[in-house]
Protein backbone atom coordinates (compact mmCIF):
# COMPACT_ATOMS: atom_id res chain seq x y z
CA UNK A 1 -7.26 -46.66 18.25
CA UNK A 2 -4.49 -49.13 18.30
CA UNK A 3 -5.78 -51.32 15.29
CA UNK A 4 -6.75 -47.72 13.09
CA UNK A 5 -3.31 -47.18 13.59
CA UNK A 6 -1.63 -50.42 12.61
CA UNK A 7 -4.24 -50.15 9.32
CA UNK A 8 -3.31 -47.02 8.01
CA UNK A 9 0.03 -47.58 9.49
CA UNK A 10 0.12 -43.58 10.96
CA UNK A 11 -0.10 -42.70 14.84
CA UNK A 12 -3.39 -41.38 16.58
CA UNK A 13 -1.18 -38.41 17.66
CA UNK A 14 -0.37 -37.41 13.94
CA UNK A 15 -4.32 -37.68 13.07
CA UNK A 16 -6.02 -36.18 16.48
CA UNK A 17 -7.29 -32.54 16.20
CA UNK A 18 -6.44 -32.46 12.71
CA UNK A 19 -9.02 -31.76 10.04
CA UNK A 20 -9.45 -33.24 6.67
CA UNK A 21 -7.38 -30.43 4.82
CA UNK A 22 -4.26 -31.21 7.20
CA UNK A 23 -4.60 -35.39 6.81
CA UNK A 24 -3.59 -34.35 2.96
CA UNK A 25 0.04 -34.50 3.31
CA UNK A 26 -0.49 -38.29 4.29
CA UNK A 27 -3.57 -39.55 2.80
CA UNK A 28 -3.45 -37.52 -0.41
CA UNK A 29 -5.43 -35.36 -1.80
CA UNK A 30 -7.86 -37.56 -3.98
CA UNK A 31 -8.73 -39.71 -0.56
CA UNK A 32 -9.31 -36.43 1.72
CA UNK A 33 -12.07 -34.77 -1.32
CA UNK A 34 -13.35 -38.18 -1.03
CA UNK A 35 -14.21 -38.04 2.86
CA UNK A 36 -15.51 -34.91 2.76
CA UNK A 37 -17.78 -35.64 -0.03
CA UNK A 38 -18.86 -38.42 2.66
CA UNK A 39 -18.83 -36.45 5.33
CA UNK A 40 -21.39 -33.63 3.59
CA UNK A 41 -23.32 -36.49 2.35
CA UNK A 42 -23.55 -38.01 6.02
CA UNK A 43 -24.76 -34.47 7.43
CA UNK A 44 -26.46 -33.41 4.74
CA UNK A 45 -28.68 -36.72 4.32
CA UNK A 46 -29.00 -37.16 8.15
CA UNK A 47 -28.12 -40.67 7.75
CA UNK A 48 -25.52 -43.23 7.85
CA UNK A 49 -23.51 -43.28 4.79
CA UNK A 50 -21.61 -46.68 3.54
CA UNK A 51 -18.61 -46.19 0.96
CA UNK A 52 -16.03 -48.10 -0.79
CA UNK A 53 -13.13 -46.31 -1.92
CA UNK A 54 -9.69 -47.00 -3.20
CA UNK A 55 -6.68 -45.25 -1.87
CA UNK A 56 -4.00 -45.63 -4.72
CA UNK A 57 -0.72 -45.25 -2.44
CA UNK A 58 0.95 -44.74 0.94
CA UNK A 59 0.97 -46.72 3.71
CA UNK A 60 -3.29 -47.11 3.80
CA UNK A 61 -3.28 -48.25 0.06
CA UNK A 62 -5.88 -50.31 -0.89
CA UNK A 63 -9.55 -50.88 -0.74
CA UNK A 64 -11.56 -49.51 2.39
CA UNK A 65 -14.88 -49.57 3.26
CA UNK A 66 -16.31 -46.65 5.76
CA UNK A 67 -19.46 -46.27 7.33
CA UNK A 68 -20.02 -42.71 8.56
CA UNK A 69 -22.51 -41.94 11.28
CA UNK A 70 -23.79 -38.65 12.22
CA UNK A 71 -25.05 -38.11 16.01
CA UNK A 72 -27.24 -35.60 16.72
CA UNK A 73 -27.85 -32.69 19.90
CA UNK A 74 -31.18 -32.67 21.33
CA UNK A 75 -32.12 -30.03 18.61
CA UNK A 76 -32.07 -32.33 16.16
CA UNK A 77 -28.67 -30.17 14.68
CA UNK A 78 -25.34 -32.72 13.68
CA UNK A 79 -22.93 -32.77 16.22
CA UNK A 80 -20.25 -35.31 15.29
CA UNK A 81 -19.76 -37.77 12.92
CA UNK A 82 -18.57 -41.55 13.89
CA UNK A 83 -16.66 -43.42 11.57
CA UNK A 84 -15.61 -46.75 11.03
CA UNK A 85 -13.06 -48.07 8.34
CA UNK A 86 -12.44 -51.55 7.29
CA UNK A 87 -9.24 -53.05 5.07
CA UNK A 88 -11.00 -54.85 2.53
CA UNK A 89 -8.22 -55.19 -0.52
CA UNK A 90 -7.75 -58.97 0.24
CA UNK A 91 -11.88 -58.91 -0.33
CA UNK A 92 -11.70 -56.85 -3.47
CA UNK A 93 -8.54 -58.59 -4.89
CA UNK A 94 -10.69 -62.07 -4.39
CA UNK A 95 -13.99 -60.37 -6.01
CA UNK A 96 -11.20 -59.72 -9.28
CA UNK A 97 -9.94 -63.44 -9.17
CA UNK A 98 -13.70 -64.87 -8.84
CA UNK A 99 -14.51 -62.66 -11.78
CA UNK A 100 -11.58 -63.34 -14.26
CA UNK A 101 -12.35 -67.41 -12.84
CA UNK A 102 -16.46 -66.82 -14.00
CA UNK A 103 -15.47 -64.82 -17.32
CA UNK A 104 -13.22 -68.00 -18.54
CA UNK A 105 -15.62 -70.57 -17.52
CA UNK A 106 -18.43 -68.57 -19.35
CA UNK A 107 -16.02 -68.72 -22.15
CA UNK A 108 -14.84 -72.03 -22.01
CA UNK A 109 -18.92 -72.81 -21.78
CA UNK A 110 -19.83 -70.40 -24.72
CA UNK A 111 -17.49 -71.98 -27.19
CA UNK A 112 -18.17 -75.34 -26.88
CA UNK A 113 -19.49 -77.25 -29.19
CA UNK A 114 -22.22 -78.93 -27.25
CA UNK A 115 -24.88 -78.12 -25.59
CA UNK A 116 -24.57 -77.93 -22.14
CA UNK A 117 -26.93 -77.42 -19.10
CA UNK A 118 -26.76 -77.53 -14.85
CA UNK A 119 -29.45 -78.57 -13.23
CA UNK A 120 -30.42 -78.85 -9.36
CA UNK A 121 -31.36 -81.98 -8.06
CA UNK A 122 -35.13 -80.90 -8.63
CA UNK A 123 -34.43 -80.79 -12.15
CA UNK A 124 -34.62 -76.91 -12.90
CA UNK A 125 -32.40 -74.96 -14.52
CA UNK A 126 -29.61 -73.35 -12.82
CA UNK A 127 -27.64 -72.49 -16.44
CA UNK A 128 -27.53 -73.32 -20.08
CA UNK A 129 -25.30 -72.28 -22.24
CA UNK A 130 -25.66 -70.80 -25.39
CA UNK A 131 -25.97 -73.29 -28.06
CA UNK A 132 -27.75 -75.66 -25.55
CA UNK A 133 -30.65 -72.65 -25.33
CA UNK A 134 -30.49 -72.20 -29.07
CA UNK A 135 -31.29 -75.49 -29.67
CA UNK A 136 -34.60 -74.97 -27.66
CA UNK A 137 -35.10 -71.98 -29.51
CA UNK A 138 -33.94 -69.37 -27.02
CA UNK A 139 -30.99 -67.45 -25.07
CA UNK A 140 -29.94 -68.88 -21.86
CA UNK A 141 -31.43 -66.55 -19.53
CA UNK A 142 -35.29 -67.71 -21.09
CA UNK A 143 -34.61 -71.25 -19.66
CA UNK A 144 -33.05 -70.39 -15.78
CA UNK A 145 -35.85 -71.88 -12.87
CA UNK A 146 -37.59 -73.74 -15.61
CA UNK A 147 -38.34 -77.46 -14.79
CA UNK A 148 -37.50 -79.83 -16.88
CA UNK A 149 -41.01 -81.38 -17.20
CA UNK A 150 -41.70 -77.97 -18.94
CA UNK A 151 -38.80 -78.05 -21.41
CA UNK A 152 -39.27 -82.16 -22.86
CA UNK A 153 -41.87 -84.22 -23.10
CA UNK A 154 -42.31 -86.36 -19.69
CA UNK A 155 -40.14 -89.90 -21.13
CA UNK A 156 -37.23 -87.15 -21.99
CA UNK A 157 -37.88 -84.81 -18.98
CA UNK A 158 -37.40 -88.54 -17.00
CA UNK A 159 -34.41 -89.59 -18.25
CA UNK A 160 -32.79 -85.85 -16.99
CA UNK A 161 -33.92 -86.42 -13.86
CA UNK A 162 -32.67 -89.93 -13.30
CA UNK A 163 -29.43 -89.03 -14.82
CA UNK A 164 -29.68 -85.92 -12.10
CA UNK A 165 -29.84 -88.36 -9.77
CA UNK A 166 -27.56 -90.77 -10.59
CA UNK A 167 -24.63 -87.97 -10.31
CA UNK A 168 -25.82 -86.90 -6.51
């Protein structure tokens, strides 16, 4: 269709009729073993098959996702397969930045020298960091969903909650 074409950036009339071995020349050969390893899968599972794959060059270089659907004769025996294919590098390339982002804030949190905790406005944990768990005698992940009523005595576990709420 129209928008397949302006994605890949090749014609319907180069792709029609063609099968996976001839798409080579413009898709590469690493990206055509790739849909056939979906396509078996799809026929061979009898189900719909969901992929991400990277396509390292050309003019449909980037991320993708594909679904793959295989429709059936009244015998129960694969007929066709339907697929669908979505650009998703802008996705991907935000899923990189979010990480790097997470990975120096975890830093940045981790080598601080205080202790330092978020909280919802019910006063649970959402994260600690490091040295804040150690000084309750654990690793962040013991203290996540805990309420602060069970961490400090009730005065303490109080004054978190009003200072919670103070900042909302």
């Amino acid at each position: 269709n129209p928008i397949q074409e302006k994605l890949v950036g090749i014609t319907s009339d180069k792709m029609i009729g063609k099968t996976t071995q001839e798409l080579i020349p413009m898709f590469g050969e690493v990206v055509v073993d790739h849909v056939n390893a979906l396509y078996d899968e799809c026929v061979n599972k009898r189900k719909t098959i969901e992929s991400e794959f990277f396509i390292p060059e050309g003019p449909a270089g980037g991320w993708w996702y594909s679904k793959t659907t295989p429709v059936f004769d009244d015998d129960g025996k694969v007929t066709k397969l339907i697929g669908s294919s979505l650009n998703i590098t802008e996705r991907k390339l935000a899923e990189e930045a979010l990480k790097e982002n997470e990975e120096k804030h975890r830093q940045l949190l981790d080598n601080t020298s205080a202790g330092i905790g978020f909280w919802d406005v019910n006063g649970n944990v959402i994260l600690f960091n490091n040295l804040a768990a150690e000084q309750l005698q654990g690793v962040p992940e013991d203290f996540v969903g805990k309420s602060v009523f069970e961490l400090f005595d009730n005065d303490t576990a109080q004054l978190v909650v009003d200072r919670i709420n103070k900042t909302i």
